[in-house]
Protein backbone atom coordinates (compact mmCIF):
# COMPACT_ATOMS: atom_id res chain seq x y z
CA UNK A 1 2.40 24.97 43.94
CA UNK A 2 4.34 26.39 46.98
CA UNK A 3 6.87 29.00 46.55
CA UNK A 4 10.20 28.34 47.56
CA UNK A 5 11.81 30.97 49.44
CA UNK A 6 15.33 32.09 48.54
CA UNK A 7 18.25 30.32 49.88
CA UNK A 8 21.43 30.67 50.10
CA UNK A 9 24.72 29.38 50.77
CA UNK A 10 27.38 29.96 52.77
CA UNK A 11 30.57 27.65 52.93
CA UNK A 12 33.32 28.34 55.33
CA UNK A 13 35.69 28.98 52.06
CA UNK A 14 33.20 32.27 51.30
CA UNK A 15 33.75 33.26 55.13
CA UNK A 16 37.64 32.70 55.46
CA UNK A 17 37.73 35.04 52.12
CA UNK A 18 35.96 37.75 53.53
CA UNK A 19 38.04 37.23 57.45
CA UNK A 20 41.25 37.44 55.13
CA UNK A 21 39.83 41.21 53.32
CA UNK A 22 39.31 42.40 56.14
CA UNK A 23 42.59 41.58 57.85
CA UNK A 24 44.28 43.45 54.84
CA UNK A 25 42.22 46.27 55.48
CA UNK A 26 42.79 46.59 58.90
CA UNK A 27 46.63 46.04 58.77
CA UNK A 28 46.22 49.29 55.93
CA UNK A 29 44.38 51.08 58.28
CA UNK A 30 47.18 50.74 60.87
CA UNK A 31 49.95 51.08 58.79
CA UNK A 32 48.27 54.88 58.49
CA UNK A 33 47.27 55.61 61.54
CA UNK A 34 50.47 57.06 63.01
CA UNK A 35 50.94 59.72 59.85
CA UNK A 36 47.45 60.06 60.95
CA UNK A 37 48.00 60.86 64.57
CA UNK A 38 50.90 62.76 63.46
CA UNK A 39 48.58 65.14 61.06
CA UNK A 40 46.82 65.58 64.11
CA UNK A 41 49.32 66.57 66.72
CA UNK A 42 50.37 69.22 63.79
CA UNK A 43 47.14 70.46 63.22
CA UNK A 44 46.22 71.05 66.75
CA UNK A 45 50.02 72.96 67.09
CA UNK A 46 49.33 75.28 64.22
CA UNK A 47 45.82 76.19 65.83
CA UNK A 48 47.11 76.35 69.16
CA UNK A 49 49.75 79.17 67.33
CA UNK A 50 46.96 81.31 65.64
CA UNK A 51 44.80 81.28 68.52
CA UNK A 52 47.86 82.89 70.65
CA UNK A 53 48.39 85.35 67.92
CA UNK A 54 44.67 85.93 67.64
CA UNK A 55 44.69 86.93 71.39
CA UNK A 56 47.84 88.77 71.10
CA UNK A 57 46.38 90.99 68.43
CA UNK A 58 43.26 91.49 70.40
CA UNK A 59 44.96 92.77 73.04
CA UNK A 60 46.87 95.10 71.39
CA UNK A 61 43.10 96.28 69.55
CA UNK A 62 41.85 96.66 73.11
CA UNK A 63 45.21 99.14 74.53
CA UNK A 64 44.26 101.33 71.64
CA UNK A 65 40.91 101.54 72.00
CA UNK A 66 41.47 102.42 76.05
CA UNK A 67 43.92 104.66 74.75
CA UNK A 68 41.47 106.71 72.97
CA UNK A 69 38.97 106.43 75.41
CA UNK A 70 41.26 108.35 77.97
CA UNK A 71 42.40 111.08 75.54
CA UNK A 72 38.73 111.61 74.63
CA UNK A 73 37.99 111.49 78.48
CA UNK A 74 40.63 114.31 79.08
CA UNK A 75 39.59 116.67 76.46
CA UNK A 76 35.87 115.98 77.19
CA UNK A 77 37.26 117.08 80.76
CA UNK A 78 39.48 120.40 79.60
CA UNK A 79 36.75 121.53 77.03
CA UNK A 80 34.59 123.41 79.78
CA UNK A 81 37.97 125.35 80.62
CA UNK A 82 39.35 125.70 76.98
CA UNK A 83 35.56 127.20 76.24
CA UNK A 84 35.73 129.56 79.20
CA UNK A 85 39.58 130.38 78.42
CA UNK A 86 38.26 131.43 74.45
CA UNK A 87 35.54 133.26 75.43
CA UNK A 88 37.46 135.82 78.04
């Protein structure tokens, strides 16, 4: 006995049922894609804003640290005379 292999069918009622599911899921999808777009555009402002006060901070790290770096240059400079002033 030959096997049969598996049919199966597929009437145009089965495909215009399946066309019509996916029309209501693509009209959902656009009904949320501008709140979508929107969440974007606000998303990308508020990391556009703590990226500039990232940097600002920074910057202020970096004056302090050149800050120190010249008043440790200038009394690395004056200690040879401060020593010299002590010891006379």
């Amino acid at each position: 006995m030959a096997e049969q292999e598996p049919s199966m069918r597929v009437t145009l009622r089965d495909v215009y049922t399946i066309v019509m599911d996916l029309k209501s899921q693509l009209e959902k999808l656009n009904q949320n894609l501008p709140t979508t777009a929107q969440k974007l555009e606000d998303h990308e402002q508020e990391t556009k804003e703590q990226f500039e006060d990232f940097e600002a901070r920074l910057r202020a790290v970096e004056r302090r640290v050149w800050q120190v770096f010249g008043v440790a240059g200038f009394v690395a400079a004056a200690m040879p005379l401060l020593v010299r002033f002590i010891s006379v």
